[in-house]
C-alpha atoms as a PDB file:
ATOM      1  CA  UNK A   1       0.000   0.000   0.000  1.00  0.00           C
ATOM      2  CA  UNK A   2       1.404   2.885  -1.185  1.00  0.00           C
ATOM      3  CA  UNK A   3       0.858   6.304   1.349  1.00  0.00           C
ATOM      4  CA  UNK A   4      -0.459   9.452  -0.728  1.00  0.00           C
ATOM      5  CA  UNK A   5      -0.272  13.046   1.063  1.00  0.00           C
ATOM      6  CA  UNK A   6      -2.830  15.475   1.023  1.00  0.00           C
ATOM      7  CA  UNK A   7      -0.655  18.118   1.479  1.00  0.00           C
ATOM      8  CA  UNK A   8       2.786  18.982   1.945  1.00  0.00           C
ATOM      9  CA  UNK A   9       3.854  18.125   5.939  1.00  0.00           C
ATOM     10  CA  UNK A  10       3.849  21.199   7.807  1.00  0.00           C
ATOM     11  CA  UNK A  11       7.506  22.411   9.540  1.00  0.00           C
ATOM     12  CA  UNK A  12       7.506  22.752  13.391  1.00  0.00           C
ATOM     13  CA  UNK A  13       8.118  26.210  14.999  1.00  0.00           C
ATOM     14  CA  UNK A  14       9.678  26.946  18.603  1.00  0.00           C
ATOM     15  CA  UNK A  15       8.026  29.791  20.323  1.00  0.00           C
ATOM     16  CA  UNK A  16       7.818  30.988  23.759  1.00  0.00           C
ATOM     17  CA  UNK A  17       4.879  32.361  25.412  1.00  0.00           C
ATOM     18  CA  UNK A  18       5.197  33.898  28.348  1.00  0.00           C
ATOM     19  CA  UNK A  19       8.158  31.785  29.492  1.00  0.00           C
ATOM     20  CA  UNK A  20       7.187  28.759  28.270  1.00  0.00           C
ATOM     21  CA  UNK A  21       8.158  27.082  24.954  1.00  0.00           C
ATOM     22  CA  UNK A  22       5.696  25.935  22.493  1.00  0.00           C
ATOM     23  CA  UNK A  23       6.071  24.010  19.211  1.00  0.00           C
ATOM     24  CA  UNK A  24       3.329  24.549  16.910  1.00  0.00           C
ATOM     25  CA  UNK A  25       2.485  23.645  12.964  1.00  0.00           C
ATOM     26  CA  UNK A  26       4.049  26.453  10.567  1.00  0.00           C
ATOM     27  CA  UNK A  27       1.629  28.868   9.781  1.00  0.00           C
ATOM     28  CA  UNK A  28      -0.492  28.877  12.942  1.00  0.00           C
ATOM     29  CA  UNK A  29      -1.381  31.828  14.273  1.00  0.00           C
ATOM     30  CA  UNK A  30      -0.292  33.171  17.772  1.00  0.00           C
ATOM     31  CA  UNK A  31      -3.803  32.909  19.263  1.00  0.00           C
ATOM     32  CA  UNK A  32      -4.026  29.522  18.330  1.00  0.00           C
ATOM     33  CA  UNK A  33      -0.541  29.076  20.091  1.00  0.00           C
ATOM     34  CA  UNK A  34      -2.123  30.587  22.935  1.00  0.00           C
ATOM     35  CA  UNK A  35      -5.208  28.463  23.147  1.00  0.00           C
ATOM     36  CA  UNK A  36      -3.175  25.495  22.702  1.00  0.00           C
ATOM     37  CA  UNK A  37      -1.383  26.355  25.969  1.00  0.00           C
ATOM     38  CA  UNK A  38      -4.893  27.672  27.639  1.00  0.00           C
ATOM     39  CA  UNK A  39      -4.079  31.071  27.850  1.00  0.00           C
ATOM     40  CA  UNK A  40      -7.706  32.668  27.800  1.00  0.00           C
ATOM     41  CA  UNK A  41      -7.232  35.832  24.940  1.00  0.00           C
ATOM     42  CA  UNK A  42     -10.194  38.194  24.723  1.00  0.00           C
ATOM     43  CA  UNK A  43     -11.552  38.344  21.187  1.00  0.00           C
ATOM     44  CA  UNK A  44     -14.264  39.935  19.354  1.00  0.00           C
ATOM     45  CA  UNK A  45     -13.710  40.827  15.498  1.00  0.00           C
ATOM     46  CA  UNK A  46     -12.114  36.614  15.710  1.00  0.00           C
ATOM     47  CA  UNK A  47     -14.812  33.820  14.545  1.00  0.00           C
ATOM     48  CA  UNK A  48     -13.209  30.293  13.585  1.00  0.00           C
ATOM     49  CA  UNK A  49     -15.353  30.376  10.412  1.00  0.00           C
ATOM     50  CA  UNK A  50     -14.415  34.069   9.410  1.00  0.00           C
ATOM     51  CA  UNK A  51     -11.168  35.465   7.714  1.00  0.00           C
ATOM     52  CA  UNK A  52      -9.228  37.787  10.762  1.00  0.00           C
ATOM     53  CA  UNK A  53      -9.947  41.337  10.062  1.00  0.00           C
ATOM     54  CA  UNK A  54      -8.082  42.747  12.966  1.00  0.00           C
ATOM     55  CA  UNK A  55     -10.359  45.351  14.014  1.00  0.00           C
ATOM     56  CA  UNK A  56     -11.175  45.046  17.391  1.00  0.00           C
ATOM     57  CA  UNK A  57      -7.521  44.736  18.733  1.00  0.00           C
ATOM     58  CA  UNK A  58      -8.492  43.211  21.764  1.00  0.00           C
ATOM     59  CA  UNK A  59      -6.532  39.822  21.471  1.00  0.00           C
ATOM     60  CA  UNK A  60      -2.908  42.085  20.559  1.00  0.00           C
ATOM     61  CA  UNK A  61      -0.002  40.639  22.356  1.00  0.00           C
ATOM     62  CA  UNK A  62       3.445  41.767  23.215  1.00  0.00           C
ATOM     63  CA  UNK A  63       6.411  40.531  20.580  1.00  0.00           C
ATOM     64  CA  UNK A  64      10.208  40.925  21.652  1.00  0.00           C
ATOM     65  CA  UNK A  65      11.619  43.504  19.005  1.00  0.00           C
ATOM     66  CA  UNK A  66       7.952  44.269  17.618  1.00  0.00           C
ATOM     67  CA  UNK A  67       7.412  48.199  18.352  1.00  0.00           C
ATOM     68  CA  UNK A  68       3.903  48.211  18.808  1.00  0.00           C
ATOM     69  CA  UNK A  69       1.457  45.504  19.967  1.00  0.00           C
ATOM     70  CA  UNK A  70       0.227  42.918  17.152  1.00  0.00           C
ATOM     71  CA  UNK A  71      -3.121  40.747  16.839  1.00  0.00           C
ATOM     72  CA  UNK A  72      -2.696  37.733  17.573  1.00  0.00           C
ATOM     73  CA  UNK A  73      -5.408  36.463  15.803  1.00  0.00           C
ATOM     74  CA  UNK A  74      -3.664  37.015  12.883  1.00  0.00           C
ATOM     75  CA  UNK A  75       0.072  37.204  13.045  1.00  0.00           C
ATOM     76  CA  UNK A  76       1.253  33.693  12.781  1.00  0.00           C
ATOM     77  CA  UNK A  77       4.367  32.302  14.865  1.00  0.00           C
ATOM     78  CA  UNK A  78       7.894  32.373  14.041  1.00  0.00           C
ATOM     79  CA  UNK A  79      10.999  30.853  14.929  1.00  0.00           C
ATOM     80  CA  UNK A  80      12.666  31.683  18.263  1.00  0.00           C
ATOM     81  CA  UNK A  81       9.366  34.229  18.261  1.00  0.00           C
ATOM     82  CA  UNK A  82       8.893  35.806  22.290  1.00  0.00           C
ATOM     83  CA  UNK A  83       5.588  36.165  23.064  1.00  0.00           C
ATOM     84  CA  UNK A  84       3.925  38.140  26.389  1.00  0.00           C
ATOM     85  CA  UNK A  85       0.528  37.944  26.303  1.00  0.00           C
ATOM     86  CA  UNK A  86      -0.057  39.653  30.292  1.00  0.00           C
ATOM     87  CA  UNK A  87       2.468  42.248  30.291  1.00  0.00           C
ATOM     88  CA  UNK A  88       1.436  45.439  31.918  1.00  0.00           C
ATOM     89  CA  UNK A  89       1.192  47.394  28.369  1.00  0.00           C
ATOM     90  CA  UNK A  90      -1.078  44.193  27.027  1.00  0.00           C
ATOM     91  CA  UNK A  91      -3.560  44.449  29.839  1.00  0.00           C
ATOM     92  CA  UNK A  92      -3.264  48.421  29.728  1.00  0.00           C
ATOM     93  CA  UNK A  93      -4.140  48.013  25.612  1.00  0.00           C
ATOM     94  CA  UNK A  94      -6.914  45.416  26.039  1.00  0.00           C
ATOM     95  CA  UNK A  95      -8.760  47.624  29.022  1.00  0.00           C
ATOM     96  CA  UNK A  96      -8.786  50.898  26.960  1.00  0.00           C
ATOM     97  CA  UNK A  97     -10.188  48.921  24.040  1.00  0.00           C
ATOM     98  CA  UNK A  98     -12.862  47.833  25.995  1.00  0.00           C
ATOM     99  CA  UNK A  99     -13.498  50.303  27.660  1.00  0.00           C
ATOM    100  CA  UNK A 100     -13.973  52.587  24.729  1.00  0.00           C
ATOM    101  CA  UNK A 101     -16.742  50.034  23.452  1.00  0.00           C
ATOM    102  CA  UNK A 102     -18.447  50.094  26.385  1.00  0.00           C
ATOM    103  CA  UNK A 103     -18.212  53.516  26.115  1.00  0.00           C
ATOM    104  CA  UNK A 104     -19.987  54.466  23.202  1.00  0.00           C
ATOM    105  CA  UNK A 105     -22.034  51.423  22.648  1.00  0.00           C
ATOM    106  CA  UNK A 106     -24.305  48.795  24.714  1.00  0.00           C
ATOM    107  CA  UNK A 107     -22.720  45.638  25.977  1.00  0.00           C
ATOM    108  CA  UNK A 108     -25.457  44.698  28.033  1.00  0.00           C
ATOM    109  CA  UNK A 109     -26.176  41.769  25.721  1.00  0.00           C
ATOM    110  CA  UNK A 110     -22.465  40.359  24.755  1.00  0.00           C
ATOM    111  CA  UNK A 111     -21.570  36.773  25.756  1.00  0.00           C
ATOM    112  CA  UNK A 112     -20.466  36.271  29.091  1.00  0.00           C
ATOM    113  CA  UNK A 113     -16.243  35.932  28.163  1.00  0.00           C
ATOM    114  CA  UNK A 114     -16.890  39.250  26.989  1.00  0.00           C
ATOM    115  CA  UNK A 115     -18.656  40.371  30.453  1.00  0.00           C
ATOM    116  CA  UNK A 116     -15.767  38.229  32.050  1.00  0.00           C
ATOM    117  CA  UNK A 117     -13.056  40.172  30.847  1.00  0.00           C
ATOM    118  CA  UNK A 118     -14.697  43.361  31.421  1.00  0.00           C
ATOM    119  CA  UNK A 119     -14.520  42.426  34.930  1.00  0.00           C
ATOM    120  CA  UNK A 120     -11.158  41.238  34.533  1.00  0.00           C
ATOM    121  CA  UNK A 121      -9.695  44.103  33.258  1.00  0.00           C
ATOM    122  CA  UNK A 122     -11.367  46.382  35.637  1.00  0.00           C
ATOM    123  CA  UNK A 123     -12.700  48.504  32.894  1.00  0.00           C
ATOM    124  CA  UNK A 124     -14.752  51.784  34.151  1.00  0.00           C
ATOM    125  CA  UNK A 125     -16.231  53.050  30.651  1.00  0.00           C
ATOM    126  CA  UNK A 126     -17.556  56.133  33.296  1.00  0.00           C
ATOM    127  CA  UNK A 127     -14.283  57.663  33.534  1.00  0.00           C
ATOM    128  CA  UNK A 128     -15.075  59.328  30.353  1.00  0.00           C
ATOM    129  CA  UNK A 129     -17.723  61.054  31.194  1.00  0.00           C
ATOM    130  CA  UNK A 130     -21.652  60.646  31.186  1.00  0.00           C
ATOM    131  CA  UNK A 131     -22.893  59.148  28.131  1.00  0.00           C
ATOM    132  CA  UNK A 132     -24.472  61.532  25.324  1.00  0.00           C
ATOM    133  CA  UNK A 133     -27.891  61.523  24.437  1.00  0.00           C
ATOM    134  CA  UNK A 134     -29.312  58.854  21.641  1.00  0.00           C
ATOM    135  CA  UNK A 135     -29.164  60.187  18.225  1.00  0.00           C
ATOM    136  CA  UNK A 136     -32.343  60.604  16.371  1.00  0.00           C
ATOM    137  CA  UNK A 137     -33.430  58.309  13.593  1.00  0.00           C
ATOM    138  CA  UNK A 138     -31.795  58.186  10.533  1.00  0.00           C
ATOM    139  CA  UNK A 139     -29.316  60.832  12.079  1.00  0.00           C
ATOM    140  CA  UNK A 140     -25.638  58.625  12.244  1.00  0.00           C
ATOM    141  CA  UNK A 141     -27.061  57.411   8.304  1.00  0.00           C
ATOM    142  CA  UNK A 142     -26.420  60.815   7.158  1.00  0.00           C
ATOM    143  CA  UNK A 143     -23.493  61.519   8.574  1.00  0.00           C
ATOM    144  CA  UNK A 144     -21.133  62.434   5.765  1.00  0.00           C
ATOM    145  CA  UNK A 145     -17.212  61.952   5.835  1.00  0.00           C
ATOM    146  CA  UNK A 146     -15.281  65.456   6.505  1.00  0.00           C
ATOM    147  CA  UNK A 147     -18.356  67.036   8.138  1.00  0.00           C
ATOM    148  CA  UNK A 148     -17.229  67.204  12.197  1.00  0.00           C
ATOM    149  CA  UNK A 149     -18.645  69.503  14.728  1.00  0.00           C
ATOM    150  CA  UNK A 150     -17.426  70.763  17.764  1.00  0.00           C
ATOM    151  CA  UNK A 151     -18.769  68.760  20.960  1.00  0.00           C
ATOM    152  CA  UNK A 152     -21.012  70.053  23.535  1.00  0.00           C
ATOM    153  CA  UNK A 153     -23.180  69.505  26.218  1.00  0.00           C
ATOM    154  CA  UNK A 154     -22.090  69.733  29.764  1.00  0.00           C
ATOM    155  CA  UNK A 155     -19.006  69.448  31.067  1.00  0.00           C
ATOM    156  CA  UNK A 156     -18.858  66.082  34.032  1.00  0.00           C
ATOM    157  CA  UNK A 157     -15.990  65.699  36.127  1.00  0.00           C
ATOM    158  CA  UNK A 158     -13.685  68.057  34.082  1.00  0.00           C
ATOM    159  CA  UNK A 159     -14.721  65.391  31.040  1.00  0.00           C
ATOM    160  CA  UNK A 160     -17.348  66.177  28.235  1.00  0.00           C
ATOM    161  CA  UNK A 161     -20.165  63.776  27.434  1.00  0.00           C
ATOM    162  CA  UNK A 162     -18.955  60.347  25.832  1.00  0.00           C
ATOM    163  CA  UNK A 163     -20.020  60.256  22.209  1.00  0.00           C
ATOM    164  CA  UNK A 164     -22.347  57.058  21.733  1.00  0.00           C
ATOM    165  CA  UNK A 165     -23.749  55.129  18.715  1.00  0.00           C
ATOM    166  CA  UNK A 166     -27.054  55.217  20.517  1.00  0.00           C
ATOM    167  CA  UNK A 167     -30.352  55.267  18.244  1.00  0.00           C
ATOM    168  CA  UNK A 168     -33.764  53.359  17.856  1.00  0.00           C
ATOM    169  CA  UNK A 169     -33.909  49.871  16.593  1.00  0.00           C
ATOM    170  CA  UNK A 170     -34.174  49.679  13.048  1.00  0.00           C
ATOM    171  CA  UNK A 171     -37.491  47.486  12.529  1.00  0.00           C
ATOM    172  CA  UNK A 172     -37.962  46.754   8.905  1.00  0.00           C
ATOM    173  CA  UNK A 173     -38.629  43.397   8.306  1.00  0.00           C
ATOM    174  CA  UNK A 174     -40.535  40.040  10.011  1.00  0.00           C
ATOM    175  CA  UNK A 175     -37.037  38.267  10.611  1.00  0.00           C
ATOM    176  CA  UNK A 176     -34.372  40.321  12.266  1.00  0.00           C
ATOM    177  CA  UNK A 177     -34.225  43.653  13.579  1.00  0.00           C
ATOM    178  CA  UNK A 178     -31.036  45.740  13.614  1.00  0.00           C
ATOM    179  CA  UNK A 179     -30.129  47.535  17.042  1.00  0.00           C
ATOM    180  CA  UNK A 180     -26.864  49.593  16.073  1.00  0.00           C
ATOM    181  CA  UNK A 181     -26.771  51.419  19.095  1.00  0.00           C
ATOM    182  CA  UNK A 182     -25.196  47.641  20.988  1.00  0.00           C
ATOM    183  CA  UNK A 183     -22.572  47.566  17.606  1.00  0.00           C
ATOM    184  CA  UNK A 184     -18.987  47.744  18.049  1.00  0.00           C
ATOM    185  CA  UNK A 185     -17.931  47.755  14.361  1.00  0.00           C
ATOM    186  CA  UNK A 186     -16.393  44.405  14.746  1.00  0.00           C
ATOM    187  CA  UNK A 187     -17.356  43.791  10.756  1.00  0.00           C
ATOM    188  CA  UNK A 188     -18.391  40.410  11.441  1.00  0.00           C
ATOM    189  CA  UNK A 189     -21.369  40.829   9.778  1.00  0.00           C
ATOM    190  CA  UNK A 190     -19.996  42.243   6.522  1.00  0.00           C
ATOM    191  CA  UNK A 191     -17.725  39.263   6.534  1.00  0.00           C
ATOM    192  CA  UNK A 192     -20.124  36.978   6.385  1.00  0.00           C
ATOM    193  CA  UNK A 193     -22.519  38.898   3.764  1.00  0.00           C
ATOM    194  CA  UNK A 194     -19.261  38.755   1.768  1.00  0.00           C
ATOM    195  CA  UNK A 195     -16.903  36.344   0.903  1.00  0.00           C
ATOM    196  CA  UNK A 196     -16.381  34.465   3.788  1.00  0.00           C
ATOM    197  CA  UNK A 197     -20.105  32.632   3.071  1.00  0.00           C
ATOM    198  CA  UNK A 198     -23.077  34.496   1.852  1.00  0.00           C
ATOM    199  CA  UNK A 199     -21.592  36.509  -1.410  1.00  0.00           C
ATOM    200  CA  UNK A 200     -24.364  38.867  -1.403  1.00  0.00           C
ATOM    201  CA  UNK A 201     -22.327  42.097  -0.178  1.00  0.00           C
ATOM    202  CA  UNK A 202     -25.778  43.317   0.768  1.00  0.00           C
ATOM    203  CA  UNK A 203     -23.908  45.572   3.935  1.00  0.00           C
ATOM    204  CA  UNK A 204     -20.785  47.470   4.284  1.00  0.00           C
ATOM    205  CA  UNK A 205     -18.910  49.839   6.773  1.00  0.00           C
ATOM    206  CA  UNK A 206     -20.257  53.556   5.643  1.00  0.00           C
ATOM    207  CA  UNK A 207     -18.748  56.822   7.163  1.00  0.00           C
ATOM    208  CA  UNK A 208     -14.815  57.486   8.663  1.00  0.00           C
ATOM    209  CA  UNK A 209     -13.720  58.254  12.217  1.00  0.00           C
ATOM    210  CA  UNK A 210     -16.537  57.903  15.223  1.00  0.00           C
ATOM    211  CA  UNK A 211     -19.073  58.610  12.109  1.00  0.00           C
ATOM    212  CA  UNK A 212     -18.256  54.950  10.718  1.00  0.00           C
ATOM    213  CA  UNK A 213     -21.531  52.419  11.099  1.00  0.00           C
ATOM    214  CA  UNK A 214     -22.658  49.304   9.024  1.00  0.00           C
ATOM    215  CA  UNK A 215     -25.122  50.080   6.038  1.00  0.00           C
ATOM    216  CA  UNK A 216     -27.321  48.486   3.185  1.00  0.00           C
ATOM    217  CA  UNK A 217     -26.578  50.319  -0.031  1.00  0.00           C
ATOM    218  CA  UNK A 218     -27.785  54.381  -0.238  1.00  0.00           C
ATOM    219  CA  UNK A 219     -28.982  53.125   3.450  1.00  0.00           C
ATOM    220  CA  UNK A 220     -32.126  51.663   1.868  1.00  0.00           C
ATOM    221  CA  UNK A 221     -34.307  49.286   4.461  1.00  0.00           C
ATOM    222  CA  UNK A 222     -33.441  45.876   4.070  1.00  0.00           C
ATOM    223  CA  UNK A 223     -36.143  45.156   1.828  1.00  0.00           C
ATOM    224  CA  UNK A 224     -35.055  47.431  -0.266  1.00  0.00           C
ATOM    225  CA  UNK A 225     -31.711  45.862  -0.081  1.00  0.00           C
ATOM    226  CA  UNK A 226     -29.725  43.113  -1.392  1.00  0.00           C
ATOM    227  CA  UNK A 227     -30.422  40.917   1.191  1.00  0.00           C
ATOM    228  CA  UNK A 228     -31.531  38.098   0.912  1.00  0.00           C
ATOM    229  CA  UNK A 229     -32.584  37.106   5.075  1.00  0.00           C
ATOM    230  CA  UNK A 230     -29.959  34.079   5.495  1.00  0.00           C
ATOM    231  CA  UNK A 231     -29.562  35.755   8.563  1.00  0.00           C
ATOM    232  CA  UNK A 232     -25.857  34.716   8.767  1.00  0.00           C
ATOM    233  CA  UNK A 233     -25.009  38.583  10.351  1.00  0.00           C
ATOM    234  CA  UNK A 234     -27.081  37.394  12.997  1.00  0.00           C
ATOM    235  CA  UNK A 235     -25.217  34.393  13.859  1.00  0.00           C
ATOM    236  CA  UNK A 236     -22.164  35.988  14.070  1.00  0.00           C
ATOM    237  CA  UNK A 237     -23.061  39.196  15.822  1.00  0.00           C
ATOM    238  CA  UNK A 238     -21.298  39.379  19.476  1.00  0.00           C
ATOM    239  CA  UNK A 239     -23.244  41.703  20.846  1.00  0.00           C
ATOM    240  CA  UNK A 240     -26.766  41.347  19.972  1.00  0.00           C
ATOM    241  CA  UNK A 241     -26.929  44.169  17.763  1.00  0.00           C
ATOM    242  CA  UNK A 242     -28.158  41.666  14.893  1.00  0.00           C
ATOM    243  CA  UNK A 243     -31.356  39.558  16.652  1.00  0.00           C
ATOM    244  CA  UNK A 244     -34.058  37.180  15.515  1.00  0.00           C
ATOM    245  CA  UNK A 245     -37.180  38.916  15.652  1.00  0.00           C
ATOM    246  CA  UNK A 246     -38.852  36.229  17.991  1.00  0.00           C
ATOM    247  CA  UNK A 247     -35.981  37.133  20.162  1.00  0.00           C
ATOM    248  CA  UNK A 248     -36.680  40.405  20.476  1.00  0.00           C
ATOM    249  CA  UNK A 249     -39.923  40.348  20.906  1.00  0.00           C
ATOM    250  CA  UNK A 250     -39.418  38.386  23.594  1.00  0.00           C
ATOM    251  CA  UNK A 251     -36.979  40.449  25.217  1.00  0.00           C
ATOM    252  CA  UNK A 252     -39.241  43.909  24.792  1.00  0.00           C
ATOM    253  CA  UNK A 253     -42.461  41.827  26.574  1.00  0.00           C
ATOM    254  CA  UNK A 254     -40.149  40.781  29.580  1.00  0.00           C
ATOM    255  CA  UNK A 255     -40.247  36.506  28.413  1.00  0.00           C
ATOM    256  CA  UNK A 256     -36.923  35.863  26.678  1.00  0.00           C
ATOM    257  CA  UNK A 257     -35.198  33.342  29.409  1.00  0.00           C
ATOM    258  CA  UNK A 258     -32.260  31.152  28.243  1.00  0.00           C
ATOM    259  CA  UNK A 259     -32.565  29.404  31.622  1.00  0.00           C
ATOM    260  CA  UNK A 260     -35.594  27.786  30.338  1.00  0.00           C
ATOM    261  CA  UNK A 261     -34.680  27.186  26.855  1.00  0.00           C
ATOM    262  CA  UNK A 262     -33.329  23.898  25.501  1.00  0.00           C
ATOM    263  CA  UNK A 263     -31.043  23.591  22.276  1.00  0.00           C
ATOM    264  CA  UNK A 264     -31.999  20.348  19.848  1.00  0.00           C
ATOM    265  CA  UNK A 265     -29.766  19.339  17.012  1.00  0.00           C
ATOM    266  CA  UNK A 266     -31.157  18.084  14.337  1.00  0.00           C
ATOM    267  CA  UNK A 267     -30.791  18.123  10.143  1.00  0.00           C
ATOM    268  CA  UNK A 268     -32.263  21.013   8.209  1.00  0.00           C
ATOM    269  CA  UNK A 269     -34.931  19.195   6.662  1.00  0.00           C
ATOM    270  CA  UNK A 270     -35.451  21.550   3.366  1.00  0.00           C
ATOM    271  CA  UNK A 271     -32.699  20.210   0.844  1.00  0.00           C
ATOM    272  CA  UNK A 272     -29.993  17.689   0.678  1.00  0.00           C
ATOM    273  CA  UNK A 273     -27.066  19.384   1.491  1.00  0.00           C
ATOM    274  CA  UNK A 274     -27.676  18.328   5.351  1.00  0.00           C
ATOM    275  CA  UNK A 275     -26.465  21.414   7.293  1.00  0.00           C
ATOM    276  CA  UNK A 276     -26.844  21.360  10.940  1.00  0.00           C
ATOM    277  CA  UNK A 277     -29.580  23.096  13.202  1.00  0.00           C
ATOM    278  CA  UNK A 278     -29.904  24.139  16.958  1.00  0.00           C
ATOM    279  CA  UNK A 279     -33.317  24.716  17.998  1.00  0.00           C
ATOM    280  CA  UNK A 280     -33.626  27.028  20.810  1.00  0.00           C
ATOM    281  CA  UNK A 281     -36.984  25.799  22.462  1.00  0.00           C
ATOM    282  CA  UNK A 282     -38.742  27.926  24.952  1.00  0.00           C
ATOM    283  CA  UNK A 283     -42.157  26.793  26.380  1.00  0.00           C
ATOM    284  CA  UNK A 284     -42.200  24.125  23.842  1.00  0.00           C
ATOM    285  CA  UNK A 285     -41.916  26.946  20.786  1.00  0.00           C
ATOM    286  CA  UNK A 286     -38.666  27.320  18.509  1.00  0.00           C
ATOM    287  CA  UNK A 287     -37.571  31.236  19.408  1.00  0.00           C
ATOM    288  CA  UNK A 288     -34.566  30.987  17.045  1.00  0.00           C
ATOM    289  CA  UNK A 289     -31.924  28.427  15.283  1.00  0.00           C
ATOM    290  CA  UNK A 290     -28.342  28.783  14.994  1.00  0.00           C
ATOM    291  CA  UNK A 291     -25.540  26.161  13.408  1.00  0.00           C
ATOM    292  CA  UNK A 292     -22.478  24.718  15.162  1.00  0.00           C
ATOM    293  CA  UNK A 293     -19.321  26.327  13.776  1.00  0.00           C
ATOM    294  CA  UNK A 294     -17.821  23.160  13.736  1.00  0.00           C
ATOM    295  CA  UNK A 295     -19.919  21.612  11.164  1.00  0.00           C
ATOM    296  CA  UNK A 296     -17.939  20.439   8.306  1.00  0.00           C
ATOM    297  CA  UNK A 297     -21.067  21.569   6.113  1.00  0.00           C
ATOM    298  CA  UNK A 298     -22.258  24.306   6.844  1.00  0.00           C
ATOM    299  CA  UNK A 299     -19.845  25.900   9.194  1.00  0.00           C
ATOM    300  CA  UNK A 300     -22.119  27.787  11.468  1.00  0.00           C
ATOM    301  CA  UNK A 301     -23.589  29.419   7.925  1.00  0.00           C
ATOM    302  CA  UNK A 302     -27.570  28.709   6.956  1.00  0.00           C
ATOM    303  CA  UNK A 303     -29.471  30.096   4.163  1.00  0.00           C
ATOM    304  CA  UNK A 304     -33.079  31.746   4.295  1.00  0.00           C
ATOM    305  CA  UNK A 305     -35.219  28.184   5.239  1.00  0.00           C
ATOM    306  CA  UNK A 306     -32.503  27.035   7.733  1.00  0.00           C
ATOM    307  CA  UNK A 307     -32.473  29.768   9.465  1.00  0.00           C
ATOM    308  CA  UNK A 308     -35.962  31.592   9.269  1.00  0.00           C
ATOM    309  CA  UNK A 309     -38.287  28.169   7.887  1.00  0.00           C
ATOM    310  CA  UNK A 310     -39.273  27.340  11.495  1.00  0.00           C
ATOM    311  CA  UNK A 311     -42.942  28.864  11.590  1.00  0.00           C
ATOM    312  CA  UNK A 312     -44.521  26.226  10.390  1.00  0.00           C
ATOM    313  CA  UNK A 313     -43.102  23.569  13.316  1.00  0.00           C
ATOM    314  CA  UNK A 314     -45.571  26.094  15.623  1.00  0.00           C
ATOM    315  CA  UNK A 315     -48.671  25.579  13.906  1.00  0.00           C
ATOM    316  CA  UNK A 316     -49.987  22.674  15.799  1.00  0.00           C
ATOM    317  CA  UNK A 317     -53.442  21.328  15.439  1.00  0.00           C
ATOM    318  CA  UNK A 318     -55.601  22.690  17.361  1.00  0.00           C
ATOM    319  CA  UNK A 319     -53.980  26.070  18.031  1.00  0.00           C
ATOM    320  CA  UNK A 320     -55.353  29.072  15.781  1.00  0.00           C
END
């Protein structure tokens, strides 16, 4: 029997992280390196099933003979490489970046590593001052790029009022509303719109500076859109900002309660290409359906009747 490769064998690379040495497949990347060794790395622009962006900045690290900080999500590891990954100026980094999120936008809603290492960190988004009013509608959409204004409002503390992405939930749809005022531009969302799964490139990052937000074309409503309701942005979202309508719902009448909700996996039953499906079941209805990320199928990705073709599991005989 003759042995046929696959691929070329990867080379081994020595690295040390944080004192300890660690040999790892060329071309891995240093937050895999640090997994590996269960080093626990804040992330939030990072998915497994996305291409790194480096946006959010929160998983940087310290490199011997780098001058400034890198992400470790996506610089990969190199020989003799000397990693710190809880150096004074890497916790002093990672606190500022979150505290400037928590700043500006809501984080009520973001997984609970996320509350974690806001805890962690000690981060006090307060220090800079009380938050500013909600924008109107429609008012961050036409911002324009080059068009800044001096800030006002009262002064708190000897600090101004911290600018916010606050604004009403954009309701425009029966699947998935879109509450921008709990986004943190970690372009998750566009990324999987794009190439990374969906191809429809139905939103993008509109506006520069604070001014920047995620928008449908000409900042049409999304049925006026490209989109086609795969609801992918939602599955990806961190921070609730994307959410299944029957979640929110939910959540505005006071019912939404994970403690009581179960999660069944089962086979999407509308085609043959067999991607994955969790059922989240409260009080014996589906409230929404997400996909493992470690599906070899579908990757935590669904189209339209995966992820939305639930409604008619709830009409049960007997019930209007």
């Amino acid at each position: 029997m003759s042995i046929v490769f696959l691929e070329a064998p990867k080379r081994l690379v020595d690295i040390t992280v944080d004192g300890t040495t660690v040999r790892v497949p060329e071309g891995t990347t240093l937050l895999e390196a640090c997994r590996q060794q269960g080093i626990d790395t804040p992330t939030l622009c990072y998915l497994e099933n996305l291409t790194p962006v480096n946006v959010c900045r929160v998983c940087v690290v310290e490199v011997e003979g780098s001058r400034i900080l890198v992400p470790s999500c996506s610089r990969t590891a190199e020989p003799g490489m000397k990693v710190h990954t809880d150096s004074e100026r890497v916790k002093t980094s990672r606190k500022m970046v979150l505290e400037f999120l928590a700043s500006s936008a809501d984080v009520s809603l973001a997984s609970g590593d996320v509350q974690r290492w806001i805890a962690e960190y000690g981060v006090d988004p307060a220090r800079y001052g009380e938050r500013a009013p909600d924008h109107d509608a429609g008012e961050r959409d036409a911002a324009r790029p080059g068009e800044h204004h001096a800030a006002t409002g009262p002064v708190i503390s000897n600090l101004g009022e911290a600018a916010t992405v606050g604004q009403p939930v954009k309701v425009d749809n029966e699947a998935y509303v879109r509450d921008y005022s709990r986004c943190i531009l970690c372009y998750k969302c566009v990324e999987a719109c794009g190439e990374d799964a969906q191809n429809t490139f139905a939103i993008a990052v509109a506006g520069r500076g604070f001014d920047a937000r995620i928008s449908t074309e000409f900042d049409v409503t999304l049925p006026d859109s490209a989109c086609v309701y795969c609801g992918n942005c939602i599955g990806v979202c961190p921070t609730g900002a994307l959410m299944f309508a029957s979640e929110y719902n939910l959540r505005q009448a006071g019912e939404w309660d994970e403690s009581k909700q179960t999660v069944t996996t089962t086979i999407c039953p509308y085609c043959g290409v067999g991607c994955n499906l969790e059922l989240h079941v409260q009080d014996n209805r589906i409230v929404k359906v997400t996909s493992p990320l470690d599906h070899d199928v579908s990757y935590g990705h669904l189209c339209v009747k995966g992820r939305f073709g639930f409604e008619f599991v709830q009409r049960r005989t007997g019930e209007s």
